[in-house]
PDB file of N, CA and C in Angstrom:
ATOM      1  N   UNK A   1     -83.662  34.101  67.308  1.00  0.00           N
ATOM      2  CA  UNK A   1     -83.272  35.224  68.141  1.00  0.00           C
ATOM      3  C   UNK A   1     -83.962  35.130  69.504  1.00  0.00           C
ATOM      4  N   UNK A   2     -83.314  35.261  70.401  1.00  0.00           N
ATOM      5  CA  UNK A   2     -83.423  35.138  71.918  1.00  0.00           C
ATOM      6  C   UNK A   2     -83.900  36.652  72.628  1.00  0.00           C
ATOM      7  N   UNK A   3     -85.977  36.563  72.832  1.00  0.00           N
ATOM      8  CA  UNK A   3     -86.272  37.782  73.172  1.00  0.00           C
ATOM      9  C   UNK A   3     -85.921  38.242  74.496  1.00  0.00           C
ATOM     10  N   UNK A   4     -85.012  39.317  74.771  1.00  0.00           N
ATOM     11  CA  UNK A   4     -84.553  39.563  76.385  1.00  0.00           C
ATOM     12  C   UNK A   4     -85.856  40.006  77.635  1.00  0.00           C
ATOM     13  N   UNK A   5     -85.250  38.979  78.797  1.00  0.00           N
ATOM     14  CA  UNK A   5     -86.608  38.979  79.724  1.00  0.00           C
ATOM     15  C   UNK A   5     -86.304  40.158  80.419  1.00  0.00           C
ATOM     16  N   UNK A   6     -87.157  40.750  81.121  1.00  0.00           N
ATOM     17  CA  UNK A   6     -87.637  42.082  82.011  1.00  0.00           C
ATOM     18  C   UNK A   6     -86.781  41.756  82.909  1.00  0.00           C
ATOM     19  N   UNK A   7     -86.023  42.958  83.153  1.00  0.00           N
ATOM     20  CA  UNK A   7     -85.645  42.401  84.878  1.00  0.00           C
ATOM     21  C   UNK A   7     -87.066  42.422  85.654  1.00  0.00           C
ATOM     22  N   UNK A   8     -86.526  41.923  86.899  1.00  0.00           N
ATOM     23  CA  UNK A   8     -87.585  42.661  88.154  1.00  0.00           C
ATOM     24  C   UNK A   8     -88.162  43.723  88.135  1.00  0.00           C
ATOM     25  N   UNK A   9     -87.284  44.372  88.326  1.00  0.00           N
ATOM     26  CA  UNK A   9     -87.751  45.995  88.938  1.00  0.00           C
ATOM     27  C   UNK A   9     -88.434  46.706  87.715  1.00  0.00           C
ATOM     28  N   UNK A  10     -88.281  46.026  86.674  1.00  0.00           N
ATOM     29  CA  UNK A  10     -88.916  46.876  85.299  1.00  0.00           C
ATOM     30  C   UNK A  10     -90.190  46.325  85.679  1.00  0.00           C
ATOM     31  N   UNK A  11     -90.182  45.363  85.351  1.00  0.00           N
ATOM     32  CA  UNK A  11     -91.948  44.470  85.706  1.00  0.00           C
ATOM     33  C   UNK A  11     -92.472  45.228  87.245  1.00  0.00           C
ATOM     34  N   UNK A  12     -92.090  45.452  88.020  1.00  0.00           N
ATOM     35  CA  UNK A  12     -92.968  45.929  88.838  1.00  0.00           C
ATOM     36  C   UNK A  12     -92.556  47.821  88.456  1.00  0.00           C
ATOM     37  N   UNK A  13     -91.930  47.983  87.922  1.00  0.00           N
ATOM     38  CA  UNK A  13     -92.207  49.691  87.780  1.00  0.00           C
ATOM     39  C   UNK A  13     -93.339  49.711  86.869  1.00  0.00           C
ATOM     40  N   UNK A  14     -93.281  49.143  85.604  1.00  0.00           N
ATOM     41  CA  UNK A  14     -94.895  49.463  85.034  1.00  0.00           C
ATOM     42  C   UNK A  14     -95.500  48.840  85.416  1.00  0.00           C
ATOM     43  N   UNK A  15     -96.220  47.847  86.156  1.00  0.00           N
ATOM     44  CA  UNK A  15     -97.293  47.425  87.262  1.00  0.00           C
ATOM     45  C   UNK A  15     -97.477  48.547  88.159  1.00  0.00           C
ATOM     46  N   UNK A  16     -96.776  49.354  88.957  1.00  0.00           N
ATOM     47  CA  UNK A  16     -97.099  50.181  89.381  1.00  0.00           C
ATOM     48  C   UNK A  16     -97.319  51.655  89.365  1.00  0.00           C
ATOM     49  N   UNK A  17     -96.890  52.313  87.978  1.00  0.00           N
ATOM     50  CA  UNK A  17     -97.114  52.877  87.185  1.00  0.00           C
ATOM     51  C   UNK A  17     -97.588  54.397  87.399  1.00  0.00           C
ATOM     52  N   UNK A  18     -97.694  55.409  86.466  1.00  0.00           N
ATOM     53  CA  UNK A  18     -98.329  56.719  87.071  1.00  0.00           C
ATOM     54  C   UNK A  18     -98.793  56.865  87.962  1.00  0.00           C
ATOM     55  N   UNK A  19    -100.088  55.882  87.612  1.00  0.00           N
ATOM     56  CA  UNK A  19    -101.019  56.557  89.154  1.00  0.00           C
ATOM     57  C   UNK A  19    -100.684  56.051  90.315  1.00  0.00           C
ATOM     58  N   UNK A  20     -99.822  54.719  90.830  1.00  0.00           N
ATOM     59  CA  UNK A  20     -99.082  54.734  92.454  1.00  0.00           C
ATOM     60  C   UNK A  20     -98.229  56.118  92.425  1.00  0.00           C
ATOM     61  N   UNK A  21     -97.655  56.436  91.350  1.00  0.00           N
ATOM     62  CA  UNK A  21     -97.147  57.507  91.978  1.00  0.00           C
ATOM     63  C   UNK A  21     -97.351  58.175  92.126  1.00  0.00           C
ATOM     64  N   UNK A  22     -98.642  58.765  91.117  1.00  0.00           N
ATOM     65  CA  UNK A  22     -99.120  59.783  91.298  1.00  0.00           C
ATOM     66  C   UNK A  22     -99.801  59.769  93.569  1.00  0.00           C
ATOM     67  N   UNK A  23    -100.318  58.715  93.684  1.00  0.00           N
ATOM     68  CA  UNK A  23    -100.921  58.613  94.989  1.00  0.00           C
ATOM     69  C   UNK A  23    -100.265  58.702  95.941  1.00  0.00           C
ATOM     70  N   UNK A  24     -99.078  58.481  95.672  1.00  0.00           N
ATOM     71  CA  UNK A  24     -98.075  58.719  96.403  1.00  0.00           C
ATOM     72  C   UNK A  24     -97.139  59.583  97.356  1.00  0.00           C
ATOM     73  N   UNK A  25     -97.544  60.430  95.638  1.00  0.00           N
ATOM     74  CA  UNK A  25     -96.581  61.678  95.711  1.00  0.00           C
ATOM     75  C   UNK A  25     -98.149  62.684  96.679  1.00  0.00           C
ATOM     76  N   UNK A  26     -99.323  62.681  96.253  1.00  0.00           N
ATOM     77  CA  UNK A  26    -100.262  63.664  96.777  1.00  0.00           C
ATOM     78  C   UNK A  26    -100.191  63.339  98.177  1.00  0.00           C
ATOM     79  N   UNK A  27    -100.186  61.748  98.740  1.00  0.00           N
ATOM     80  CA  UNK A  27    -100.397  61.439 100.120  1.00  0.00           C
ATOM     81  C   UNK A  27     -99.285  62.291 100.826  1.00  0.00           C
ATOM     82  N   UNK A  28     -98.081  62.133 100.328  1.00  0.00           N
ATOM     83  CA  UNK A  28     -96.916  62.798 100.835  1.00  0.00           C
ATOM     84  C   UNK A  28     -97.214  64.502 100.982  1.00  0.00           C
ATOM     85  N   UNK A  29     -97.732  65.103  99.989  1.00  0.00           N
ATOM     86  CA  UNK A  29     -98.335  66.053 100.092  1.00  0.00           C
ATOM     87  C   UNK A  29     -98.835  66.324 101.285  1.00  0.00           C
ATOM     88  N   UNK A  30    -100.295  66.114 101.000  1.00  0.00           N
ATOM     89  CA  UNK A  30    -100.740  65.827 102.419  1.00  0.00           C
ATOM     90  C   UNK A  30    -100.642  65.988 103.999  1.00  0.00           C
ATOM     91  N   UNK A  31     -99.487  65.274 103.649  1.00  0.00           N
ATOM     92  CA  UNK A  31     -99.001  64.661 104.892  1.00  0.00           C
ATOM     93  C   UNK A  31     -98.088  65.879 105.511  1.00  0.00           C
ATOM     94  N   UNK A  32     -97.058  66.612 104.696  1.00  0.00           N
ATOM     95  CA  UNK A  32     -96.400  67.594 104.885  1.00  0.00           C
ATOM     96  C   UNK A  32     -97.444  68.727 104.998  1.00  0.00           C
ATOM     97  N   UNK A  33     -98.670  69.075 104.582  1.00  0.00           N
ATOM     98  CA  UNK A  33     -99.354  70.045 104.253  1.00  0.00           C
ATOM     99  C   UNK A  33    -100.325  70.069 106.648  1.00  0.00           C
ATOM    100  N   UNK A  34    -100.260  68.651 106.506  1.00  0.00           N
ATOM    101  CA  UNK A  34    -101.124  68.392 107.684  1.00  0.00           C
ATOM    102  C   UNK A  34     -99.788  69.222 108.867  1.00  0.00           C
ATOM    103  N   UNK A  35     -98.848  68.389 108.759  1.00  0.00           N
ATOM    104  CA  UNK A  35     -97.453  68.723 110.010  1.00  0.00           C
ATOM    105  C   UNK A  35     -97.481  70.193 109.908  1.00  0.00           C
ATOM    106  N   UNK A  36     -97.222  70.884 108.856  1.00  0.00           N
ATOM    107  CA  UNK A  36     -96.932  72.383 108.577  1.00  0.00           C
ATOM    108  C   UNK A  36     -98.297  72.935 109.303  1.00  0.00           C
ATOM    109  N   UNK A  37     -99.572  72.366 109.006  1.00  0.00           N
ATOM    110  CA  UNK A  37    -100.604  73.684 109.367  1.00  0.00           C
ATOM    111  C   UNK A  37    -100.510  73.007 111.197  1.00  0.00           C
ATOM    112  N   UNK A  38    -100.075  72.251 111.855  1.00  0.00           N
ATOM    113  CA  UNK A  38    -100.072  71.777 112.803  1.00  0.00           C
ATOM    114  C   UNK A  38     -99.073  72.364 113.739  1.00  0.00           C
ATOM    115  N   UNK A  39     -98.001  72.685 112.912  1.00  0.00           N
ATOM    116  CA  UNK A  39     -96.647  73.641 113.702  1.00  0.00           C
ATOM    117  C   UNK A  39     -97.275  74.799 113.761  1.00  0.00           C
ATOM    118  N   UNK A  40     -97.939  75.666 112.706  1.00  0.00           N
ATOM    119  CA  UNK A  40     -98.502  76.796 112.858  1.00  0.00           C
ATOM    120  C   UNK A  40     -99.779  76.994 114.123  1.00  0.00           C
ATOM    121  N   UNK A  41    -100.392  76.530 113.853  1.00  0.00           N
ATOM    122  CA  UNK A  41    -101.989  76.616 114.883  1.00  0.00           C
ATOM    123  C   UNK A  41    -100.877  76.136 116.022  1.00  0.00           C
ATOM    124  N   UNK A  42     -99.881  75.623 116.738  1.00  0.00           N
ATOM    125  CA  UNK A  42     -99.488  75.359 118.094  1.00  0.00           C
ATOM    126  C   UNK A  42     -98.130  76.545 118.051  1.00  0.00           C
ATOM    127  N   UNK A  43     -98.188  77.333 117.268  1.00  0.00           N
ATOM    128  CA  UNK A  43     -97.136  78.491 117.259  1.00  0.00           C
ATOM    129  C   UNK A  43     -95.479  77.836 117.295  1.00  0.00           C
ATOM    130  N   UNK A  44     -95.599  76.887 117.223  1.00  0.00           N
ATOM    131  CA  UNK A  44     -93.386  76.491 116.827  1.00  0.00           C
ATOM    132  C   UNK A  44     -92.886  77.182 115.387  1.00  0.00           C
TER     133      UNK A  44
END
């Protein structure tokens, strides 16, 4: 019996796994959290 190989994108989705995304997703956070308090303190 012929064991089936990983695609690509599977092999690098669990290589990169919860925690890239988790880092990901907070940087993005972040990042929206920084622009927003930045529109506020310059009044737009």
């Amino acid at each position: 019996m012929e064991e089936r190989q990983p695609k690509p994108w599977e092999k690098w989705l669990k290589r990169f796994g919860v925690a890239g995304f988790l880092f990901f997703f907070l940087k993005g956070l972040v990042w929206l959290f920084i622009f927003f308090g930045a529109g506020k303190l310059l009044g737009c």
